[in-house]
C-alpha atoms as a PDB file:
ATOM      1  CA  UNK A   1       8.836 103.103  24.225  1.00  0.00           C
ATOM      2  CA  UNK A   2      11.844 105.076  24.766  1.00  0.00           C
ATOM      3  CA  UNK A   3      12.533 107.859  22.096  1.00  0.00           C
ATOM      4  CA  UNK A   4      15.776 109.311  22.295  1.00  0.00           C
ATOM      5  CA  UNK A   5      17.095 112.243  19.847  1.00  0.00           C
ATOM      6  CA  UNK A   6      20.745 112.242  19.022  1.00  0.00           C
ATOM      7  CA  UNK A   7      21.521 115.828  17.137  1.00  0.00           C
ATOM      8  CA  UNK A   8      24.318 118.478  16.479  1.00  0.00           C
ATOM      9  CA  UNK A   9      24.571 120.883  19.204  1.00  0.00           C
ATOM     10  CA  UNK A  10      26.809 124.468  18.712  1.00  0.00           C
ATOM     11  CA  UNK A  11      25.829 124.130  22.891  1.00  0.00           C
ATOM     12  CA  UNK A  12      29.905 123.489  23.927  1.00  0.00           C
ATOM     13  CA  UNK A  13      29.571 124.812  27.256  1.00  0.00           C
ATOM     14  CA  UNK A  14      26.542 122.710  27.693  1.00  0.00           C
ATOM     15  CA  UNK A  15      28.236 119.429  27.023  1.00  0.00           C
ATOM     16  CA  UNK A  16      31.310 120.427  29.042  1.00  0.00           C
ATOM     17  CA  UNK A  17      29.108 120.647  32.120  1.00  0.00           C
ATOM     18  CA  UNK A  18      27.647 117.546  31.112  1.00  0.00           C
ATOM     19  CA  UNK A  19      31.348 115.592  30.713  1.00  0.00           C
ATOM     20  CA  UNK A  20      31.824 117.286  34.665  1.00  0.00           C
ATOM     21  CA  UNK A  21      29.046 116.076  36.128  1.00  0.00           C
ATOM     22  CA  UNK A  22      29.419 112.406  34.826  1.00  0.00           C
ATOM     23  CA  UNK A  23      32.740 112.895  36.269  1.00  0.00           C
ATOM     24  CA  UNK A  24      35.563 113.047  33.028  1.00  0.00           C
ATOM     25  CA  UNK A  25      37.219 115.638  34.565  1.00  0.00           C
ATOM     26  CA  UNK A  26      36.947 117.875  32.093  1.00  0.00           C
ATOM     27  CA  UNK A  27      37.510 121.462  32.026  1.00  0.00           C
ATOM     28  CA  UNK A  28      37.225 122.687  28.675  1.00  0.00           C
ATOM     29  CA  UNK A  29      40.546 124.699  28.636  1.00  0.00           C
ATOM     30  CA  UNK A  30      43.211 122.865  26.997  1.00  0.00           C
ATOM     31  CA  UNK A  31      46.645 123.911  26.684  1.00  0.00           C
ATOM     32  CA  UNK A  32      46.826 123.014  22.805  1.00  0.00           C
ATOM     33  CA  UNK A  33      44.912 124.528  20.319  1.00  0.00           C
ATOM     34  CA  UNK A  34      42.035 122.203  19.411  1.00  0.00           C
ATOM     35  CA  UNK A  35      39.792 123.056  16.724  1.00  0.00           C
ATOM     36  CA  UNK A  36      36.116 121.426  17.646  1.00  0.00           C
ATOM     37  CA  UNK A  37      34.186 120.167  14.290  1.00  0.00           C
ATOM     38  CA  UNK A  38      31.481 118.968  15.603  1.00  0.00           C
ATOM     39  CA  UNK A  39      29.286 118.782  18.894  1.00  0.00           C
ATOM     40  CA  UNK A  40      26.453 115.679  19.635  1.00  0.00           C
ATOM     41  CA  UNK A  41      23.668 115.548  21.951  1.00  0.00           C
ATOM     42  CA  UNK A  42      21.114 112.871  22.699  1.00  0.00           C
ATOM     43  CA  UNK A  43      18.748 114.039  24.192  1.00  0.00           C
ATOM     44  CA  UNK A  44      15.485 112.573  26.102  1.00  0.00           C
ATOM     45  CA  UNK A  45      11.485 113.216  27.238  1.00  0.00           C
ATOM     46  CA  UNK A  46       9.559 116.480  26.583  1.00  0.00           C
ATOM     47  CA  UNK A  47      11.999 118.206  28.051  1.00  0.00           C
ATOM     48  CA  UNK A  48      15.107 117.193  26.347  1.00  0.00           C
ATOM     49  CA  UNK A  49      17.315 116.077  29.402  1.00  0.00           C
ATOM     50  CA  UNK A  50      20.539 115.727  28.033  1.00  0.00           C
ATOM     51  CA  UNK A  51      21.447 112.276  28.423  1.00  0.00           C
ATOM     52  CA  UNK A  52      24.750 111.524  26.178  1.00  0.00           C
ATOM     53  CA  UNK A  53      26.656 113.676  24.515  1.00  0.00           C
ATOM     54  CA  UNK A  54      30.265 113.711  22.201  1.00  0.00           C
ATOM     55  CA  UNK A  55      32.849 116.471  20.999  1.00  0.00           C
ATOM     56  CA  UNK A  56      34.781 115.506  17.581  1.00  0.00           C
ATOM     57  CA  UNK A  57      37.903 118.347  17.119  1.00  0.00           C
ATOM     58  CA  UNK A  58      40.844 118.450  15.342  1.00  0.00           C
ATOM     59  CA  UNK A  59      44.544 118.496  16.967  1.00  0.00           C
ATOM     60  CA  UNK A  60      47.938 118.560  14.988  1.00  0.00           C
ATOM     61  CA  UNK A  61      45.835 117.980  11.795  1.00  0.00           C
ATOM     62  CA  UNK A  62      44.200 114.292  13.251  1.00  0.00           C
ATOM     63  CA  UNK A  63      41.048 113.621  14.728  1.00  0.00           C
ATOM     64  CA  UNK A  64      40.198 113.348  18.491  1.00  0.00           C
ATOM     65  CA  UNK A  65      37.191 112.920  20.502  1.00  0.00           C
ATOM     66  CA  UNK A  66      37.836 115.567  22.738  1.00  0.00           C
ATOM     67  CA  UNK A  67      34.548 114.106  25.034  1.00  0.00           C
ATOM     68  CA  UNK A  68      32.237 111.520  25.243  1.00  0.00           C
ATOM     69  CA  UNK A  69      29.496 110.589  28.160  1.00  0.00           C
ATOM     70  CA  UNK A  70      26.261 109.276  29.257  1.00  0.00           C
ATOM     71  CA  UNK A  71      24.087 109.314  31.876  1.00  0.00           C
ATOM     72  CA  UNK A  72      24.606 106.306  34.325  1.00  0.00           C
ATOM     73  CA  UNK A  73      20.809 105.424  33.967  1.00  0.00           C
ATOM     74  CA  UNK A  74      21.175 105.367  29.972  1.00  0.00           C
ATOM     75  CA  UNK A  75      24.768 103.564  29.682  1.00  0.00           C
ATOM     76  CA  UNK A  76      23.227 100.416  28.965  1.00  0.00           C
ATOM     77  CA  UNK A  77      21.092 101.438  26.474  1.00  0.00           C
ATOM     78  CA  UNK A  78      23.469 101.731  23.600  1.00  0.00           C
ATOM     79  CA  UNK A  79      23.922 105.509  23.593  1.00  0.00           C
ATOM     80  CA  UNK A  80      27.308 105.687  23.432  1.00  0.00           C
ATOM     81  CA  UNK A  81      27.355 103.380  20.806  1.00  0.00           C
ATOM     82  CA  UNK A  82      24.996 105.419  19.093  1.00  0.00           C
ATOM     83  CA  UNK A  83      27.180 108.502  19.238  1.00  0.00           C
ATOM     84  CA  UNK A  84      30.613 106.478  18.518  1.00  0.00           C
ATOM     85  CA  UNK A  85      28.950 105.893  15.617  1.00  0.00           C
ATOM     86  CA  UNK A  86      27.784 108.820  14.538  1.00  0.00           C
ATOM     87  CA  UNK A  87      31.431 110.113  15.362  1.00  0.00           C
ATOM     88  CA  UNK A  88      33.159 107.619  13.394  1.00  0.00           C
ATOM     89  CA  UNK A  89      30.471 108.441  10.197  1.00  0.00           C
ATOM     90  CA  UNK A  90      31.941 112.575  10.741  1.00  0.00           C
ATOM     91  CA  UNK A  91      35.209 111.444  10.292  1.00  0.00           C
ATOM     92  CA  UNK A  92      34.683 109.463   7.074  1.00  0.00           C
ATOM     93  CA  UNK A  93      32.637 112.319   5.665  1.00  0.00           C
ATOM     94  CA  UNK A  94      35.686 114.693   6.218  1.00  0.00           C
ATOM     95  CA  UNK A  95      38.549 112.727   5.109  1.00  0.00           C
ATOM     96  CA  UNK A  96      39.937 111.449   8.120  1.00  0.00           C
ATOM     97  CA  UNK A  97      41.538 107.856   8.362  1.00  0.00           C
ATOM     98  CA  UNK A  98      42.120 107.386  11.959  1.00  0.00           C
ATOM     99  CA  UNK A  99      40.333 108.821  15.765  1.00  0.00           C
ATOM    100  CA  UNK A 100      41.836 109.044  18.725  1.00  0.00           C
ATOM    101  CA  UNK A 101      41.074 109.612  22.449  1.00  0.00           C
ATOM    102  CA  UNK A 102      41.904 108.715  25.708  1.00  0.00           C
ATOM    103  CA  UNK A 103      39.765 105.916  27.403  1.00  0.00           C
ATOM    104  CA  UNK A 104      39.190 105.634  30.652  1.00  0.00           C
ATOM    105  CA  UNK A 105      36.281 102.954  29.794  1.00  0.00           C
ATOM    106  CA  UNK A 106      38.834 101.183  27.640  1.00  0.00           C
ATOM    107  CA  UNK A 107      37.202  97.994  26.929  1.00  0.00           C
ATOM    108  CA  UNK A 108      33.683  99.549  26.000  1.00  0.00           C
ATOM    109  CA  UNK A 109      36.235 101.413  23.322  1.00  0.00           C
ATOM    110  CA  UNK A 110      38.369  98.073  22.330  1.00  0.00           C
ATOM    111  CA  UNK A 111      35.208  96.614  21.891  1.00  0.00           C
ATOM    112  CA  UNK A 112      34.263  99.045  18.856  1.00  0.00           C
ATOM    113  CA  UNK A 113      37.543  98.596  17.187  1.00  0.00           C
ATOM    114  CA  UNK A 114      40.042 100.868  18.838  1.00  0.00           C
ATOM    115  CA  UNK A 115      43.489  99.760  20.138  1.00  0.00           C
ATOM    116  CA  UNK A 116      45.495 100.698  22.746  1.00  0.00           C
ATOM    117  CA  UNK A 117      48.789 103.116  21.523  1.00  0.00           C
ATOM    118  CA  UNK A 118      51.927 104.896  23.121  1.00  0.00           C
ATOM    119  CA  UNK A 119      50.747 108.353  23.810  1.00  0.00           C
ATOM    120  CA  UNK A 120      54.005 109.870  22.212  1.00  0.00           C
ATOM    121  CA  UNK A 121      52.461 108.064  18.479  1.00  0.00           C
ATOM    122  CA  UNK A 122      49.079 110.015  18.909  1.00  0.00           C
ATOM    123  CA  UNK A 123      48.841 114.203  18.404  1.00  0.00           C
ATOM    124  CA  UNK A 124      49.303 115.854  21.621  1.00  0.00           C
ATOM    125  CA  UNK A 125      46.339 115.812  23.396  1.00  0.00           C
ATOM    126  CA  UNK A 126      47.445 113.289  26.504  1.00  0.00           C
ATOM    127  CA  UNK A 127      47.131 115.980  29.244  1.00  0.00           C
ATOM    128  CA  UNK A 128      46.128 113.839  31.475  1.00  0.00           C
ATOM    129  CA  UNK A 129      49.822 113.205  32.463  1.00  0.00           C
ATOM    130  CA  UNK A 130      50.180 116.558  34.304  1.00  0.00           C
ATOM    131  CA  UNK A 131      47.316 115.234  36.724  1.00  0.00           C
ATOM    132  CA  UNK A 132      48.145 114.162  40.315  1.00  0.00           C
ATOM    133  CA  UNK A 133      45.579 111.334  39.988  1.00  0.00           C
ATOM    134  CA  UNK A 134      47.071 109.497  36.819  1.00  0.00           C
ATOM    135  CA  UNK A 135      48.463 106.077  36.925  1.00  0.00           C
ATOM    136  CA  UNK A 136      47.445 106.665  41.039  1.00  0.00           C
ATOM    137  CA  UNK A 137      43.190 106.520  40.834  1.00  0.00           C
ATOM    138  CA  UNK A 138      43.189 107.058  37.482  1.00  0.00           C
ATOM    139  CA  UNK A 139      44.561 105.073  34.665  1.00  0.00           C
ATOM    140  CA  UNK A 140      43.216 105.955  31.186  1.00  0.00           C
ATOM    141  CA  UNK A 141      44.109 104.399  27.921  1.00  0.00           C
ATOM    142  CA  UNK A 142      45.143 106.612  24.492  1.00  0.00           C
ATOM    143  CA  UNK A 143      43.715 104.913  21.810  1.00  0.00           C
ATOM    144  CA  UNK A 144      43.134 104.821  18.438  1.00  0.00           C
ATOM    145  CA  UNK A 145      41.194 103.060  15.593  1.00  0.00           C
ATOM    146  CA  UNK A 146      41.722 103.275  11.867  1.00  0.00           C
ATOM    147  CA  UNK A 147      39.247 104.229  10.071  1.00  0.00           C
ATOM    148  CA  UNK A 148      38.265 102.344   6.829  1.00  0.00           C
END
């Protein structure tokens, strides 16, 4: 049987090397100020391979998921459905009505609720239009769901 731990992490750097090596092209220094709330891992085996993991932070006063990512081997194991959810729980428990992020897995994220918006409607955390690769190899999706 496959036990998996999910758990808050105050690890940032860790997960940033994780979103880099599964390839979100993430570097951990924004140009806007973000305020992180809270860090996720899920973790794996005696000796806690990091195998998902999921930043929730605060930009312009709304929420964001400022990372999320798992392991190619565990993606169809529901891990990231694990840690949406624990995400979206966060949220409620602070106040928050509405998430946003930028997808580029859309449909794993329109399947969970979240619709596709015009970046200029979300807080500004879109940087992705300052790289060379987007709309070229890369075409991500801002999105947002409302949270009930």
């Amino acid at each position: 049987m496959l036990r998996l731990i999910l758990r808050e992490t105050k690890d940032y750097e860790k997960l940033v090397r994780f979103f880099v090596e599964n390839e979100l092209e993430f570097d951990g220094d924004e140009e806007v100020d973000t305020d992180i709330e809270k860090c996720f891992e899920v973790v794996h085996g005696p000796e806690e391979a990091l195998v998902g993991a999921a930043v929730l932070a605060k930009r312009e006063g709304r929420y964001i998921i400022d990372g999320i990512a798992v392991d190619p081997l565990y993606r169809k194991m529901k891990v990231g459905n694990v840690l949406l959810k624990k995400v979206i729980s966060q949220v409620r428990e602070l106040g928050g009505d509405a998430l946003f992020l930028v997808a580029r897995a859309p449909g794993f994220f329109r399947a969970c609720g979240f619709e596709t918006i015009d970046p200029d409607s979300a807080p500004n955390f879109f940087e992705c239009k300052y790289c060379p690769q987007y709309q070229v190899s890369c075409h991500p999706e801002v999105m947002k769901l409302e949270i009930r």
